[in-house]
N, C-alpha and C. Protein backbone atom coordinates (compact mmCIF):
# COMPACT_ATOMS: atom_id res chain seq x y z
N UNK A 1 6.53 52.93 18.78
CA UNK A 1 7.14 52.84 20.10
C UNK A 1 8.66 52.78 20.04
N UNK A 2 9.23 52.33 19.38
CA UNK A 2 10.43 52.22 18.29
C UNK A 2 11.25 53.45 18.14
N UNK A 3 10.71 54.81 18.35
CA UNK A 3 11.33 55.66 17.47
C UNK A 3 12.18 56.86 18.26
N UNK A 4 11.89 56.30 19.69
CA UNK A 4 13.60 57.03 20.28
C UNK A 4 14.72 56.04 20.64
N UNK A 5 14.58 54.88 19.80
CA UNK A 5 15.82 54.02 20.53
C UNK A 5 16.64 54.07 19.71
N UNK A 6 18.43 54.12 20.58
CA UNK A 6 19.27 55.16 19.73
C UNK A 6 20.47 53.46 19.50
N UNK A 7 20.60 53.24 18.66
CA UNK A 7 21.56 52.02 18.66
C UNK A 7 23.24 52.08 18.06
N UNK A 8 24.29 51.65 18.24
CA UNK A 8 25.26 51.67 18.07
C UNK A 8 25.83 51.40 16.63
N UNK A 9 26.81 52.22 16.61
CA UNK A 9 26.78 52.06 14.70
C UNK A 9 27.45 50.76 14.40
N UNK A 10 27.69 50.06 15.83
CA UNK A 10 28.66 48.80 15.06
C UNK A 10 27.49 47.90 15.05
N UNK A 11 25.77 47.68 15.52
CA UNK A 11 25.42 46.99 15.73
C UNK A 11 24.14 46.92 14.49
N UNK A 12 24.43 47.38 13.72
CA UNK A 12 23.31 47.46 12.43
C UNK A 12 23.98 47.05 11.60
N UNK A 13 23.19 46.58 10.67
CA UNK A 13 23.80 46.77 8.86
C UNK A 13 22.88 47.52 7.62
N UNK A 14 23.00 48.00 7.00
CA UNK A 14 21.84 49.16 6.18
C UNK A 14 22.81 48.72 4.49
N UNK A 15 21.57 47.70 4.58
CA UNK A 15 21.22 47.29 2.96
C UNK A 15 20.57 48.67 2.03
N UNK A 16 21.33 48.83 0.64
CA UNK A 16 21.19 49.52 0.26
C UNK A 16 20.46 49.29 -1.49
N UNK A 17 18.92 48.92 -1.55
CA UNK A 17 18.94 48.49 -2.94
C UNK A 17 17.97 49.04 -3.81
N UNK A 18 18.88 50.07 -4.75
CA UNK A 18 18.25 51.06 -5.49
C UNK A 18 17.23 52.44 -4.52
N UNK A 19 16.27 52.61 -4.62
CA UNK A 19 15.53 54.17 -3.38
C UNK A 19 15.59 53.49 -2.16
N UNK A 20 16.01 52.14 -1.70
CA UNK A 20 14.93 51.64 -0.65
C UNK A 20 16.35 51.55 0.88
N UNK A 21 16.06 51.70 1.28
CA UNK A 21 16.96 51.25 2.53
C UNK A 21 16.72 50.66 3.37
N UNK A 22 16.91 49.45 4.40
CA UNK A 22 16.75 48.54 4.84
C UNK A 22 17.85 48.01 6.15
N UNK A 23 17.17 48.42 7.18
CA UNK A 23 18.16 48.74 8.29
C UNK A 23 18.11 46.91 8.76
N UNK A 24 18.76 46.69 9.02
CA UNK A 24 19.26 45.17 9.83
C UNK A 24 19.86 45.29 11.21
N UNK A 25 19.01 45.44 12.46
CA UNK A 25 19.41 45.70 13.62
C UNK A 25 19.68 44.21 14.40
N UNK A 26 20.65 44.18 15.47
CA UNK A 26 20.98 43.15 15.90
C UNK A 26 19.92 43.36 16.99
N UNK A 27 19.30 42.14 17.49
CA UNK A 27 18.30 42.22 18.16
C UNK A 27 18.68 42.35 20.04
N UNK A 28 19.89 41.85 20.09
CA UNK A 28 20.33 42.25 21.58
C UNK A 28 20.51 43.76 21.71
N UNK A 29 21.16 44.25 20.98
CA UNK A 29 21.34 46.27 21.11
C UNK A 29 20.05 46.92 21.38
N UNK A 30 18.86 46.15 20.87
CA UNK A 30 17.90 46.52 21.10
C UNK A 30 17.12 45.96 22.33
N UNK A 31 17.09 45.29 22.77
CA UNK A 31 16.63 44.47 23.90
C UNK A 31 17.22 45.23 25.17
N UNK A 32 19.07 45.43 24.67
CA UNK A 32 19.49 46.32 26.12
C UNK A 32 18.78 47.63 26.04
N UNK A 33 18.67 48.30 24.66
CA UNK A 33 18.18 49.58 24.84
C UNK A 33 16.74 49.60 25.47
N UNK A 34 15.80 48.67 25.19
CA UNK A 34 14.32 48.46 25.28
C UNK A 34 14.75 48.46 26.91
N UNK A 35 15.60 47.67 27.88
CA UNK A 35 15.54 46.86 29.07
C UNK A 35 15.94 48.08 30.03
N UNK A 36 17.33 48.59 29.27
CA UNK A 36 17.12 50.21 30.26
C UNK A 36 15.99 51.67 30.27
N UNK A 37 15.38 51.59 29.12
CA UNK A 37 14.63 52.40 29.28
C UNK A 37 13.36 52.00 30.32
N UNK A 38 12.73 50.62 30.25
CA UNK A 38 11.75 49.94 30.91
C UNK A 38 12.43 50.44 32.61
N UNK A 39 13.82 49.93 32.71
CA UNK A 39 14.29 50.06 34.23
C UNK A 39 14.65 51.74 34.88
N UNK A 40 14.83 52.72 33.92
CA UNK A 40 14.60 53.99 34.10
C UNK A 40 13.30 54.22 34.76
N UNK A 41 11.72 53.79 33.91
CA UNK A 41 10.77 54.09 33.80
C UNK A 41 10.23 53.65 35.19
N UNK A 42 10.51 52.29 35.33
CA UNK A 42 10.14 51.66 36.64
C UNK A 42 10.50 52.67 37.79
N UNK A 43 11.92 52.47 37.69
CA UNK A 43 12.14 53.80 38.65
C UNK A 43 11.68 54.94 39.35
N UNK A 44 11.36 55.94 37.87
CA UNK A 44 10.75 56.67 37.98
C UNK A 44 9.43 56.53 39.46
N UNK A 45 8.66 55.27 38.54
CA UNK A 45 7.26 55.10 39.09
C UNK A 45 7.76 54.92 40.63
N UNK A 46 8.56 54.06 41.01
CA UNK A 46 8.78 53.48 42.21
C UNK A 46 9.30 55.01 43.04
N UNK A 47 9.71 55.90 42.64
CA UNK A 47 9.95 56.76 43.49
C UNK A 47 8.88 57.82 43.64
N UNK A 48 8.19 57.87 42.81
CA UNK A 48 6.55 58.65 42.75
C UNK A 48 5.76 57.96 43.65
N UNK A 49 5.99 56.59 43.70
CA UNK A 49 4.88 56.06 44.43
C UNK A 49 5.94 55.88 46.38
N UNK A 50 7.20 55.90 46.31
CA UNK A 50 7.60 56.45 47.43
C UNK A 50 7.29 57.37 48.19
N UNK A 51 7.36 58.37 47.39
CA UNK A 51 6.92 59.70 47.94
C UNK A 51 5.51 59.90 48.75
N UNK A 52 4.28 59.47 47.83
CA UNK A 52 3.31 59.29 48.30
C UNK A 52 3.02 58.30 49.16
N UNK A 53 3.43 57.60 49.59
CA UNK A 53 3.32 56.57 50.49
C UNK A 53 4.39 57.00 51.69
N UNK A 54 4.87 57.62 51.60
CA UNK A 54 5.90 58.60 52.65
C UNK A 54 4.74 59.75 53.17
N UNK A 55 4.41 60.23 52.19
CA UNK A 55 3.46 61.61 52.90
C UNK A 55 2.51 60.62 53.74
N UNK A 56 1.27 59.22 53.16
CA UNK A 56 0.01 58.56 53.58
C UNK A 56 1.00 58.13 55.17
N UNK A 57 2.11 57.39 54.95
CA UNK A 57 2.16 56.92 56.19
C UNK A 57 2.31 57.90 57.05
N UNK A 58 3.17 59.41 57.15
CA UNK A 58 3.43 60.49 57.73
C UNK A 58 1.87 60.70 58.20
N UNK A 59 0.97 60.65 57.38
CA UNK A 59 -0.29 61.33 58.13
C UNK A 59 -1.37 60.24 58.59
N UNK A 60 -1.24 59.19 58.58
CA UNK A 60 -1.85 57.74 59.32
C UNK A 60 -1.52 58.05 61.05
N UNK A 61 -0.14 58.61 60.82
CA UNK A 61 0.80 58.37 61.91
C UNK A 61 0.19 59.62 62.91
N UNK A 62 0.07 60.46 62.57
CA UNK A 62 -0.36 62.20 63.04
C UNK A 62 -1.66 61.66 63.38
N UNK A 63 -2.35 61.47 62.59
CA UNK A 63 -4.01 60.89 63.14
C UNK A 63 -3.74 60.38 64.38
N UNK A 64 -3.19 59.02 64.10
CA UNK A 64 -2.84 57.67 64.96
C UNK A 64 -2.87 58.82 66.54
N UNK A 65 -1.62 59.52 66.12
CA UNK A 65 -1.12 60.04 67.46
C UNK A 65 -1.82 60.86 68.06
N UNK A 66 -2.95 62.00 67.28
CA UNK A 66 -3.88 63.17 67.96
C UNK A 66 -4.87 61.73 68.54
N UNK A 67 -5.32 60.73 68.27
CA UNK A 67 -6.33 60.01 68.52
C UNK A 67 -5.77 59.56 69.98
N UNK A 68 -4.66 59.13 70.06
CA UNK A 68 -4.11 58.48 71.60
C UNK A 68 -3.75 59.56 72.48
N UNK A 69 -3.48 60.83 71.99
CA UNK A 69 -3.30 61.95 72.58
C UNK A 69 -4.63 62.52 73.18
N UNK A 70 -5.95 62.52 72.48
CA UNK A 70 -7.14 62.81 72.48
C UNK A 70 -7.57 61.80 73.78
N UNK A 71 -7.54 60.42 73.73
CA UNK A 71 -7.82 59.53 74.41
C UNK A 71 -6.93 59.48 76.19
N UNK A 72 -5.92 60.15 76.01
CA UNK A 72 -5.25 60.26 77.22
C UNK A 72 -5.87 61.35 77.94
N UNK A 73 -5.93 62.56 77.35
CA UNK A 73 -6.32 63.75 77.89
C UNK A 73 -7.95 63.75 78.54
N UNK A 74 -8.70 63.21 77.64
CA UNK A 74 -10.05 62.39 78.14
C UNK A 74 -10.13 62.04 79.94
N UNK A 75 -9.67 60.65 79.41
CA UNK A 75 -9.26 60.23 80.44
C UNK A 75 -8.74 60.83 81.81
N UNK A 76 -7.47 61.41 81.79
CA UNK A 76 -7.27 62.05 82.51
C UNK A 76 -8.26 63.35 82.99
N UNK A 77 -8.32 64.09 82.56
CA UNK A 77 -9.77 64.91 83.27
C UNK A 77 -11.03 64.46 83.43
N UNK A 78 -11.68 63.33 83.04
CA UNK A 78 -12.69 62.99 83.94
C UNK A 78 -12.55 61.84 84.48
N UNK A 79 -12.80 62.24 85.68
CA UNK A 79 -12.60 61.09 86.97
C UNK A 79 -13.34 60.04 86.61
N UNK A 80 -14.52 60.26 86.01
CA UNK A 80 -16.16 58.91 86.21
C UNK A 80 -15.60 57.82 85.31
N UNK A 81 -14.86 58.39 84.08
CA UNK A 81 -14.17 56.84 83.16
C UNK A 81 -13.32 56.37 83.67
N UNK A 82 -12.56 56.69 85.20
CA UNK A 82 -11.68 55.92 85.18
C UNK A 82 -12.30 54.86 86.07
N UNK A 83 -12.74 54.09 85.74
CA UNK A 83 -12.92 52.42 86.53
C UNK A 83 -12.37 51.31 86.08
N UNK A 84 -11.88 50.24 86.22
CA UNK A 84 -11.49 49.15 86.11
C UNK A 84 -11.46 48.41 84.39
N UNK A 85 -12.97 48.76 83.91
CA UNK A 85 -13.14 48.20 82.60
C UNK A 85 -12.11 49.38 81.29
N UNK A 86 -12.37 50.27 81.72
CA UNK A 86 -11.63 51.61 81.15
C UNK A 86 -10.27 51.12 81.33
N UNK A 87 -9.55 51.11 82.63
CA UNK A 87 -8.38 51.01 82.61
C UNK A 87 -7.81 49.91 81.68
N UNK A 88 -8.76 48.83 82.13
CA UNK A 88 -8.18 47.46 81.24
C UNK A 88 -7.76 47.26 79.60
N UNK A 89 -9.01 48.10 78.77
CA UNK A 89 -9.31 48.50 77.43
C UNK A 89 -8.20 49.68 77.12
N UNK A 90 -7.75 51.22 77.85
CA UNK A 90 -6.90 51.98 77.82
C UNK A 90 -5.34 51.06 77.61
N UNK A 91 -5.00 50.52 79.02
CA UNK A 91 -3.71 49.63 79.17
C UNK A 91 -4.07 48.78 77.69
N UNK A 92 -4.37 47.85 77.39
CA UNK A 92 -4.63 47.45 75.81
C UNK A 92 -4.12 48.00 74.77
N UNK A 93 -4.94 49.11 74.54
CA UNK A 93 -4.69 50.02 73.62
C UNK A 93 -3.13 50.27 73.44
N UNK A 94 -2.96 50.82 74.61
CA UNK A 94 -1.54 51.55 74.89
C UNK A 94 -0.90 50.45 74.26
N UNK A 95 -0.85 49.38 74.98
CA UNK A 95 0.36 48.75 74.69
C UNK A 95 0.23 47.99 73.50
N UNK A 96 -0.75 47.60 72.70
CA UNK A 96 -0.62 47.54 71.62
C UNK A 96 -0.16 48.32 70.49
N UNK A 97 0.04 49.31 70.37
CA UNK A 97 0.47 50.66 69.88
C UNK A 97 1.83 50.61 70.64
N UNK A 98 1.82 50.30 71.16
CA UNK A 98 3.67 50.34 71.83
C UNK A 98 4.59 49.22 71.19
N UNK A 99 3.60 47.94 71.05
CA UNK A 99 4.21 46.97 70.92
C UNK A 99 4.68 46.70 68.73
N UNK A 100 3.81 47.52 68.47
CA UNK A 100 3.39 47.85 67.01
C UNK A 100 4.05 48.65 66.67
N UNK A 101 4.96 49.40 67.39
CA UNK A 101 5.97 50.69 67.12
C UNK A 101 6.97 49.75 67.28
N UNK A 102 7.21 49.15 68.18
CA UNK A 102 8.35 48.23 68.35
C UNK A 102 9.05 47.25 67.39
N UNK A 103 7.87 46.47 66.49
CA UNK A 103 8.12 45.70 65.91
C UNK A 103 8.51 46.07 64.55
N UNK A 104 7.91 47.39 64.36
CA UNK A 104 7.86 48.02 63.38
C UNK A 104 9.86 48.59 63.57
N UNK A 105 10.26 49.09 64.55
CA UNK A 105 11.37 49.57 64.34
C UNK A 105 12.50 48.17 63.98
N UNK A 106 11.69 47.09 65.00
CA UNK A 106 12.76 45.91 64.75
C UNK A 106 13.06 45.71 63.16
N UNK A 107 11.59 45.29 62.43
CA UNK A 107 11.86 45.31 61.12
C UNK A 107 12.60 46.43 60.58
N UNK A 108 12.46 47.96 60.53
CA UNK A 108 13.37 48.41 59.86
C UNK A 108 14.55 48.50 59.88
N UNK A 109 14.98 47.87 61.18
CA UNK A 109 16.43 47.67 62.08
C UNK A 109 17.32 46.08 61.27
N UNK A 110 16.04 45.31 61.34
CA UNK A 110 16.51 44.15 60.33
C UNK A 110 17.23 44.55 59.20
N UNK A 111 15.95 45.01 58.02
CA UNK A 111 15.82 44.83 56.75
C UNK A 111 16.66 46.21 56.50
């Protein structure tokens, strides 16, 4: 796991005795090298898993919306659902979904 980390020539010492060679690495040069590659890698992941979670919410959202779009148009052309219990459950809906967009912008408006 060892064998692409590239270390600084001031931070070794290379014992030399008879065929054998014997590298003496300072253990922080290596720790930073180990700590940025780990924080590259993370990266990486965190923006792979951005992406996809950018497309899932993009299409939660499209559903979400043909479904309330679907549910309006309903509604509106047939007369017989619209009674009192309908309206009450519709108004609901609506505004929960209104109120859920809302909060949702507050937070990203916060944070």
């Amino acid at each position: 796991p060892y064998f692409d980390i590239f270390v600084e020539s001031a931070s070794y010492c290379l014992a030399v005795d008879h065929n054998q060679f014997d590298a003496i690495i300072c253990l922080e040069a290596v720790k930073e090298t180990i700590d940025e590659k780990m924080d590259m890698i993370d990266e990486l992941i965190n923006d792979m898993l951005d992406e996809e979670l950018k497309i899932l919410y993009l299409s939660c959202r499209i559903v979400s919306m043909l479904c309330l779009l679907t549910t309006f148009v309903v509604y509106s052309i047939l007369p017989e659902l619209r009674n009192i219990h309908t309206l009450v459950g519709y108004f609901c809906l609506l505004s929960s979904f209104f109120w859920l967009s809302a909060m949702s912008f507050d937070v990203w408006w916060t944070f």
